[in-house]
N, C-alpha and C. Protein backbone atom coordinates (compact mmCIF):
# COMPACT_ATOMS: atom_id res chain seq x y z
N UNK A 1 35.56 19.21 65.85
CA UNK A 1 34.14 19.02 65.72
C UNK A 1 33.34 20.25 66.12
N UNK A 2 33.64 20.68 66.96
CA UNK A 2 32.73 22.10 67.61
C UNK A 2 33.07 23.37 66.91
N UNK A 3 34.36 23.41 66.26
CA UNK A 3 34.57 24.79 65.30
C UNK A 3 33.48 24.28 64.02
N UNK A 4 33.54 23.28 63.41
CA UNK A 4 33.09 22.59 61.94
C UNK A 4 31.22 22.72 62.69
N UNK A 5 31.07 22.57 63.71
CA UNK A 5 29.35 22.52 63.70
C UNK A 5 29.52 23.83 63.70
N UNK A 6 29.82 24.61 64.27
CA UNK A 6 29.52 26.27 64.48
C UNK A 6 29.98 27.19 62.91
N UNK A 7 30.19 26.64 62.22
CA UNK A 7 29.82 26.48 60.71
C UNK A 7 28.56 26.52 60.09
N UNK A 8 27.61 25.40 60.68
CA UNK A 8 26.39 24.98 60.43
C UNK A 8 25.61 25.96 60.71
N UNK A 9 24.57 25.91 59.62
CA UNK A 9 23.18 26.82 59.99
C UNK A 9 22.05 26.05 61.15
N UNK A 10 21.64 26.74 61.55
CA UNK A 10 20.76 26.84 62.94
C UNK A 10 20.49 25.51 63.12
N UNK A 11 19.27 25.10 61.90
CA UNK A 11 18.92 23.77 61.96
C UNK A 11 19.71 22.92 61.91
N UNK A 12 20.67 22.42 61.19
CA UNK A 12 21.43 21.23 61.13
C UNK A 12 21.99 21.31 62.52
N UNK A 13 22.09 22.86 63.40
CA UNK A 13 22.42 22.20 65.01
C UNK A 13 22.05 21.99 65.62
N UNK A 14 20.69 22.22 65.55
CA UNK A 14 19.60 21.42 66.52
C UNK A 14 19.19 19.79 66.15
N UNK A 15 19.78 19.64 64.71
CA UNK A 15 19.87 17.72 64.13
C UNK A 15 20.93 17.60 65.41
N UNK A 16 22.51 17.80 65.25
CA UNK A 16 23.31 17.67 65.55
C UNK A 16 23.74 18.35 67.45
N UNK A 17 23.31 18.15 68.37
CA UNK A 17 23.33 19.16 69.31
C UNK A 17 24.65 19.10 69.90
N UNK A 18 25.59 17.84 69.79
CA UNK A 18 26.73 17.49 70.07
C UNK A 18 27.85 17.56 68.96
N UNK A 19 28.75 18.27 69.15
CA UNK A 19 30.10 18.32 67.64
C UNK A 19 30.33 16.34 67.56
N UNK A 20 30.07 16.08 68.72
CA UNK A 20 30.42 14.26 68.13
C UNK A 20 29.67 13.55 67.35
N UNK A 21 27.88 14.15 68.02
CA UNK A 21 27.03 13.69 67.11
C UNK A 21 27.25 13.96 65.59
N UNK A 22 27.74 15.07 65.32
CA UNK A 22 27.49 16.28 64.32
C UNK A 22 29.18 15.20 63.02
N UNK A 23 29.94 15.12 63.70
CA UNK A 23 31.27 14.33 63.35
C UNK A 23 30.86 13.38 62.69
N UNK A 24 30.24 12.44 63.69
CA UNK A 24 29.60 10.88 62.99
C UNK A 24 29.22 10.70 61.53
N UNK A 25 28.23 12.02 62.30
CA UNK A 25 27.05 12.43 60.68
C UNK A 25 28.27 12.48 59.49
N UNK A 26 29.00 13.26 59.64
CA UNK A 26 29.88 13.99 58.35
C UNK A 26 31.21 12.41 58.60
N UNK A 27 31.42 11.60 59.15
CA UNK A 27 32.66 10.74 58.90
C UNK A 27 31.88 9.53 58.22
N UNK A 28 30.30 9.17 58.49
CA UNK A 28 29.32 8.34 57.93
C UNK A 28 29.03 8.61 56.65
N UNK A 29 28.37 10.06 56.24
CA UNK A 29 27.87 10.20 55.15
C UNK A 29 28.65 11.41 54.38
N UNK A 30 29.28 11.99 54.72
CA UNK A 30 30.47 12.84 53.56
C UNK A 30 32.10 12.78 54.26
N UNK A 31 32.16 11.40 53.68
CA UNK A 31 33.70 10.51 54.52
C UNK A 31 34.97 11.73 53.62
N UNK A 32 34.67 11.62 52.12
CA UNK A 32 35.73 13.15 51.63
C UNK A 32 36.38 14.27 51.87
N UNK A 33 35.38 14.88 52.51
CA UNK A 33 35.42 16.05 53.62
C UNK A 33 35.68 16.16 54.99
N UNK A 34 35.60 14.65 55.45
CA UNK A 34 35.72 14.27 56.95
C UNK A 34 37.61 14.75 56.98
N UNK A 35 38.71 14.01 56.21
CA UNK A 35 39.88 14.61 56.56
C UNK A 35 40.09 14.50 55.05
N UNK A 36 40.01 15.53 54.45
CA UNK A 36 40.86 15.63 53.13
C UNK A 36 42.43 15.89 52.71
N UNK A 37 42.60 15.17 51.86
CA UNK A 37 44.35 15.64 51.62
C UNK A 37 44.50 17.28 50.98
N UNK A 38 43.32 17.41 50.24
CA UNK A 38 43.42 18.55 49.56
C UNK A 38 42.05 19.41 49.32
N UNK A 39 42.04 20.33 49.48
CA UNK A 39 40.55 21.16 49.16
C UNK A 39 41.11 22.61 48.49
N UNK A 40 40.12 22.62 47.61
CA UNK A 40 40.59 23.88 46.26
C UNK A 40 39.30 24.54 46.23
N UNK A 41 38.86 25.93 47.21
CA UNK A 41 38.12 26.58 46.53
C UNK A 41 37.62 27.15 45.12
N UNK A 42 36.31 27.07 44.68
CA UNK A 42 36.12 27.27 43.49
C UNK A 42 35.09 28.92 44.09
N UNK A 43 35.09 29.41 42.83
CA UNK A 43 34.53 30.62 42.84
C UNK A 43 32.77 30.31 43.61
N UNK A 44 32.62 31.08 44.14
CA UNK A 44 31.14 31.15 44.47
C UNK A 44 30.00 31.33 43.28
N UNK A 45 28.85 30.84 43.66
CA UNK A 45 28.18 31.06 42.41
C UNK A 45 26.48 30.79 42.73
N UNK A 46 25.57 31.16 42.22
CA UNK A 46 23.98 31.43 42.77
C UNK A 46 23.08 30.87 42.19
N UNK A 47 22.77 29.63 42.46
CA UNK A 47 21.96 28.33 41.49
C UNK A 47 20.47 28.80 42.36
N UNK A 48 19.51 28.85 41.47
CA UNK A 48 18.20 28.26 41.86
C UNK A 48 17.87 29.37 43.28
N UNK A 49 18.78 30.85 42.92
CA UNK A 49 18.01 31.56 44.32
C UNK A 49 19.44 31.15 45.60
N UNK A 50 19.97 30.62 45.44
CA UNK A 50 20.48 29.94 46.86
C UNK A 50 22.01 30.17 46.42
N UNK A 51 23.13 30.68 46.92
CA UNK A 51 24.74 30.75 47.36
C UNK A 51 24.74 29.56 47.34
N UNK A 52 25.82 29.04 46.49
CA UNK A 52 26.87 27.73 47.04
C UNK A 52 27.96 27.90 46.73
N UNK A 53 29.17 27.06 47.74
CA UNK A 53 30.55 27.30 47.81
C UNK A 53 31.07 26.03 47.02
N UNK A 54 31.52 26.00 45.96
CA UNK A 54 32.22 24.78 45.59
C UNK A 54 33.40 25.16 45.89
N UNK A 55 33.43 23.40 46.09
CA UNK A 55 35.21 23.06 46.87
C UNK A 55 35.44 22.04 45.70
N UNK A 56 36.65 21.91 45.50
CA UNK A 56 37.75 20.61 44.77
C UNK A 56 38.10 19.67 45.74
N UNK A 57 37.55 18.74 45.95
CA UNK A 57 38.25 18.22 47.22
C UNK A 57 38.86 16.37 47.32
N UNK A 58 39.94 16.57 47.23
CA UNK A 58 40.89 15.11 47.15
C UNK A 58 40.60 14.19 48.44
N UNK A 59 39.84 13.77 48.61
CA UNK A 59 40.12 12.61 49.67
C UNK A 59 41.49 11.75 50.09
N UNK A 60 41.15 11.35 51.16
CA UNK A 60 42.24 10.82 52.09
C UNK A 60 43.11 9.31 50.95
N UNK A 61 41.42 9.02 50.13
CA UNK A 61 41.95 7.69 49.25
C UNK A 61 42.32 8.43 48.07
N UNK A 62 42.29 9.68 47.31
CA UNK A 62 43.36 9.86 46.36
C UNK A 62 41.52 10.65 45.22
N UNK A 63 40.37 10.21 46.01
CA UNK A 63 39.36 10.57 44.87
C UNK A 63 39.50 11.69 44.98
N UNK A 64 38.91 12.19 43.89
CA UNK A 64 38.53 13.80 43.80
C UNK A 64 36.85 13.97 43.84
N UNK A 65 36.14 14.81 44.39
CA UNK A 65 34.80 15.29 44.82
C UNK A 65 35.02 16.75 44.15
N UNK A 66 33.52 16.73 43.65
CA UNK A 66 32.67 17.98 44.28
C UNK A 66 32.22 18.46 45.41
N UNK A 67 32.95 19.15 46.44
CA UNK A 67 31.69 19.29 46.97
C UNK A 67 30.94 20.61 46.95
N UNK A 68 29.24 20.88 47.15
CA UNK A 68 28.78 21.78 47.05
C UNK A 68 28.05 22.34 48.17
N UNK A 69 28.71 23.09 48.78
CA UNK A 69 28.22 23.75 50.18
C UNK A 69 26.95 24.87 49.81
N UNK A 70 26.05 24.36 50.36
CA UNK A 70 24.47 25.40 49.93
C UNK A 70 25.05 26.58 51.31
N UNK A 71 25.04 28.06 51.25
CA UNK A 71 25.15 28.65 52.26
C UNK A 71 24.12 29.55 52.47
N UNK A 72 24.02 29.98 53.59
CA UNK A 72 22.47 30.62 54.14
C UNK A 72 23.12 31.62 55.21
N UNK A 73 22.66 32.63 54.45
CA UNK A 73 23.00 34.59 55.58
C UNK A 73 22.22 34.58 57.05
N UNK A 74 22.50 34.84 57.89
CA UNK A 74 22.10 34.85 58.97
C UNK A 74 21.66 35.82 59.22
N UNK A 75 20.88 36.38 60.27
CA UNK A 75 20.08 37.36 60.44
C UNK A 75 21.37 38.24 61.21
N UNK A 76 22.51 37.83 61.23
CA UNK A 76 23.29 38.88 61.76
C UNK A 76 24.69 38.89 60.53
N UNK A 77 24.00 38.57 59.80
CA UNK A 77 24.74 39.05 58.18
C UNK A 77 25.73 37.90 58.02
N UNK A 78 26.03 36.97 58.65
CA UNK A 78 27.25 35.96 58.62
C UNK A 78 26.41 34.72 58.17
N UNK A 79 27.52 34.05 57.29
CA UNK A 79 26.91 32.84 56.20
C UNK A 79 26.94 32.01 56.78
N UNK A 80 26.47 30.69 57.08
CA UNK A 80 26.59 28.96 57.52
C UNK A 80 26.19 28.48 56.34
N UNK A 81 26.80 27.09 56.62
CA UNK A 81 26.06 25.59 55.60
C UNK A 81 24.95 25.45 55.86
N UNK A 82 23.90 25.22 54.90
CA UNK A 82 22.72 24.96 55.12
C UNK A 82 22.85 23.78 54.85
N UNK A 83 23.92 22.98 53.91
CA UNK A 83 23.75 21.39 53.24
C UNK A 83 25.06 21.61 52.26
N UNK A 84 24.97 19.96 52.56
CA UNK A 84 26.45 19.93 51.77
C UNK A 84 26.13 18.42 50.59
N UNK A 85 26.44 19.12 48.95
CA UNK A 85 26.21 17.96 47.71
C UNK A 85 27.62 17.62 47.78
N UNK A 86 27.80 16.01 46.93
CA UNK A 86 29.03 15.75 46.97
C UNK A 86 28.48 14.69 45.62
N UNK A 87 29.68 15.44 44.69
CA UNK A 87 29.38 14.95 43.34
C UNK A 87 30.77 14.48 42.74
N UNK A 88 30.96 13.20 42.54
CA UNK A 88 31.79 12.35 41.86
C UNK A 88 32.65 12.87 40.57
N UNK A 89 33.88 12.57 40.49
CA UNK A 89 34.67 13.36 39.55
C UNK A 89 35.13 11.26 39.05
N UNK A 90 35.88 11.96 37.64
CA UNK A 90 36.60 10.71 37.18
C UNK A 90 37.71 11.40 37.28
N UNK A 91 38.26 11.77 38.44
CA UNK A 91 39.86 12.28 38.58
C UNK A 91 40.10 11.39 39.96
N UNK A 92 41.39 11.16 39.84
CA UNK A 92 42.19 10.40 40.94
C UNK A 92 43.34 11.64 41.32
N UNK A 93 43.66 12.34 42.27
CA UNK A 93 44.18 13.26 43.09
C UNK A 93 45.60 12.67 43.12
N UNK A 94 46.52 13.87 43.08
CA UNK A 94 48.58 13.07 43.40
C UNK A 94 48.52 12.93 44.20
């Protein structure tokens, strides 16, 4: 939990001030990513002004996700999540 918040950009750690709080959030509302069987980086790419990281990512139940990590440069040149999309595939994962 405390490596995965220190990931996060500024704000989402002041939502989150605890890695448990911060856990909940992500095992409640992006359960895919919480323990995945599989995650497949996809190339980076620059929508709308803004970096995002797509991932391939197989869940623990066999789905497959999008997910789309928005990332944000820090004033000391290093990237965090600003927000994370999670977009539905019609694939079922081996």
């Amino acid at each position: 939990g405390a490596e995965a918040l220190a990931y996060a950009a500024p704000a989402i750690q002041e939502q989150f001030p605890t890695p448990e709080a911060f856990m909940r959030m992500v095992r409640q509302g992006y359960r895919p990513v919480y323990r995945p069987r599989q995650v497949i980086f996809q190339p980076v790419l620059r929508h709308n002004g803004e970096w995002v990281q797509p991932l391939l990512v197989t869940a623990e139940d066999g789905r497959v996700v999008v997910a789309l990590y928005q990332m944000e440069r820090q004033p000391d040149a290093s990237w965090r999540v600003s927000g994370v999309l999670l977009l539905a595939t019609n694939t079922q994962g081996a």
